[in-house]
C-alpha atoms as a PDB file:
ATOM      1  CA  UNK A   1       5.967  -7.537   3.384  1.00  0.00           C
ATOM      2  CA  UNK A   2       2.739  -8.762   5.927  1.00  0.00           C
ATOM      3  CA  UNK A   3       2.327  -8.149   9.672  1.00  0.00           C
ATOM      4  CA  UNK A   4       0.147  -9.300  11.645  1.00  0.00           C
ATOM      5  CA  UNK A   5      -0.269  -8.508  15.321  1.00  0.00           C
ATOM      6  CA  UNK A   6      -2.527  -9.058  18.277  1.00  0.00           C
ATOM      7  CA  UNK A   7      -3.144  -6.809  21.071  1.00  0.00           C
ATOM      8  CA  UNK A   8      -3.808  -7.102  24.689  1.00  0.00           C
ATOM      9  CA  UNK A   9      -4.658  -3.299  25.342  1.00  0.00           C
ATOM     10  CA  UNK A  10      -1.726  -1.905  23.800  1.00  0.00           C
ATOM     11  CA  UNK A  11       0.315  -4.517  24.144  1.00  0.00           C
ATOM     12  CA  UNK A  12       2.024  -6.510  21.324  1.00  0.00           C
ATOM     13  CA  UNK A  13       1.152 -10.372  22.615  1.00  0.00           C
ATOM     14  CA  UNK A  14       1.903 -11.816  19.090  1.00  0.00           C
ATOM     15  CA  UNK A  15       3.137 -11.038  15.515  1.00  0.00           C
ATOM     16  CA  UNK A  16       4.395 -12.398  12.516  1.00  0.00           C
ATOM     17  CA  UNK A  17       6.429 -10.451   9.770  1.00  0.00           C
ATOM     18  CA  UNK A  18       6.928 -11.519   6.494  1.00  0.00           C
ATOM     19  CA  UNK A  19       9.305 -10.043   3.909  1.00  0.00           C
ATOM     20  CA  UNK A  20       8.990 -11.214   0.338  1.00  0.00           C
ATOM     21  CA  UNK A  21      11.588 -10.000  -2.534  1.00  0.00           C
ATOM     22  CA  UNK A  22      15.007  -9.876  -0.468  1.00  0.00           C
ATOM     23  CA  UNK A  23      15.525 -14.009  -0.522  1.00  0.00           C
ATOM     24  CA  UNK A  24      14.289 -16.383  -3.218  1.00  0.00           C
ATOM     25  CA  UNK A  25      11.346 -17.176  -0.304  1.00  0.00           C
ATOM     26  CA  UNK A  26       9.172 -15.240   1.473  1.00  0.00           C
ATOM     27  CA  UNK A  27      11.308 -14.953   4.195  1.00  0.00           C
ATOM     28  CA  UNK A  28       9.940 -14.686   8.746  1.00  0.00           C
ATOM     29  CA  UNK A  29      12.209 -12.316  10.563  1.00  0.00           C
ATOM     30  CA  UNK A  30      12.046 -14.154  13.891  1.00  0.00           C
ATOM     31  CA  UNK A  31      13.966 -12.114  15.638  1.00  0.00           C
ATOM     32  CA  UNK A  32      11.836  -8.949  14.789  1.00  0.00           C
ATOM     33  CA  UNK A  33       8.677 -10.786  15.727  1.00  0.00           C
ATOM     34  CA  UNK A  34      10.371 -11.711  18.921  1.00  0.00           C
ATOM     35  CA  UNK A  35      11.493  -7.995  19.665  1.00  0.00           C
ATOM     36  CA  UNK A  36       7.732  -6.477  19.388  1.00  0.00           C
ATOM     37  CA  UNK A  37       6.449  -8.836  22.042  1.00  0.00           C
ATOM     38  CA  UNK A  38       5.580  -7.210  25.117  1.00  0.00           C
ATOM     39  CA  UNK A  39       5.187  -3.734  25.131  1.00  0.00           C
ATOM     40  CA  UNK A  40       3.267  -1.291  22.065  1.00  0.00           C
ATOM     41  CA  UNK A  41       4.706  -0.938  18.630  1.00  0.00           C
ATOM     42  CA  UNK A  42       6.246   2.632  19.424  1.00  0.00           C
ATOM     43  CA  UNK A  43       7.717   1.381  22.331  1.00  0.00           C
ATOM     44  CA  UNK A  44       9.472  -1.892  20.584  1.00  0.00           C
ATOM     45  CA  UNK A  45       9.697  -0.308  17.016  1.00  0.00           C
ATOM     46  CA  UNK A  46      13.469   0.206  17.392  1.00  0.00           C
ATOM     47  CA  UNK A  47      14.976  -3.000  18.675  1.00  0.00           C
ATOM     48  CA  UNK A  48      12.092  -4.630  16.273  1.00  0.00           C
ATOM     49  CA  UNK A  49      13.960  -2.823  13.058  1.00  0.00           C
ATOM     50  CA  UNK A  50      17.329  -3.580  14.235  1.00  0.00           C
ATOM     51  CA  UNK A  51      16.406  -7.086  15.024  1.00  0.00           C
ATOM     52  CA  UNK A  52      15.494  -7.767  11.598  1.00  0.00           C
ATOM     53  CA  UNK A  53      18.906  -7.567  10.100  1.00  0.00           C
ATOM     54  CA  UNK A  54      20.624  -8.317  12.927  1.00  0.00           C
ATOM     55  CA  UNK A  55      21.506 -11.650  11.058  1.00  0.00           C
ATOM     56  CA  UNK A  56      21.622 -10.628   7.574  1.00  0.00           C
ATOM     57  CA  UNK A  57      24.143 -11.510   5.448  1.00  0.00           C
ATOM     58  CA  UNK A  58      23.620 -10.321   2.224  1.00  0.00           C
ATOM     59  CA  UNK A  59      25.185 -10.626  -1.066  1.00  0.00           C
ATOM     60  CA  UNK A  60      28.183  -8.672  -2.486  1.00  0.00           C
ATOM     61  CA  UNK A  61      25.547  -6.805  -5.193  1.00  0.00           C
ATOM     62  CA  UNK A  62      22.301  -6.600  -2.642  1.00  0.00           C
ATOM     63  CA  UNK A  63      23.897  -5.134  -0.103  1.00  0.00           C
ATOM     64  CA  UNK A  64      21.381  -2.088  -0.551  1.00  0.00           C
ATOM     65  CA  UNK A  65      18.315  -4.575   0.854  1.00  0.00           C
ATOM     66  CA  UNK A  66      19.481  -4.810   4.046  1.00  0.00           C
ATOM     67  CA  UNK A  67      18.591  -0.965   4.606  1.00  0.00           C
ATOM     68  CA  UNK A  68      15.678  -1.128   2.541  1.00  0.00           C
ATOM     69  CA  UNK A  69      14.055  -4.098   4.671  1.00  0.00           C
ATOM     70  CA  UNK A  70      15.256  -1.781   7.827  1.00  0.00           C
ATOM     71  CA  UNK A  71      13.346   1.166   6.334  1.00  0.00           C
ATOM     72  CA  UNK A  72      10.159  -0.849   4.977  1.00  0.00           C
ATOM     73  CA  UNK A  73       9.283  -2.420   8.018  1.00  0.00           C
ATOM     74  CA  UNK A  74      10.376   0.755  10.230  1.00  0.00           C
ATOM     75  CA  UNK A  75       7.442   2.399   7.954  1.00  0.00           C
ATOM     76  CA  UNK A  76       4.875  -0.340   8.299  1.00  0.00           C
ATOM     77  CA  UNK A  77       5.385  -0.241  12.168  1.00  0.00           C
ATOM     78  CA  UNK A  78       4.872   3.532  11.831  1.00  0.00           C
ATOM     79  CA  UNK A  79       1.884   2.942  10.552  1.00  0.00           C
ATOM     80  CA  UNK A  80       0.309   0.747  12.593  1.00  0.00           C
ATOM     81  CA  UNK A  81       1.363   2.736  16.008  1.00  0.00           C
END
């Protein structure tokens, strides 16, 4: 996974995440990069984590990476708060 943000203050103005290893592409989750827009990472970190796999639709045998991509970037966010 890569993120990369820029700040105004504390303020998320852009971002791009990245997630490699759950499609056969290194795959942009939009909608998360939409979601931390506006406000700081603690603030957005929620709707950011949920928007992520909002759209998801995984295979009968992976359905395990939904949660995992969930949890990874839930961690990275921590992180960088």
């Amino acid at each position: 996974m890569a993120i990369q943000l820029a700040f105004k203050g504390n303020a998320v103005t852009d971002s791009r995440v990245v997630f490699g290893g759950i499609a056969p592409y290194p795959l942009r989750a939009l909608q998360a990069e939409a979601a931390l827009k506006g406000d700081g990472i603690k603030e957005r970190m929620a709707s950011a984590c949920k928007a992520a796999v909002e759209r998801v639709k995984p295979l009968s045998q992976n359905e395990y990476k939904v949660a995992a991509t969930k949890g990874i970037l839930e961690k990275a966010l921590s992180l960088l708060a």
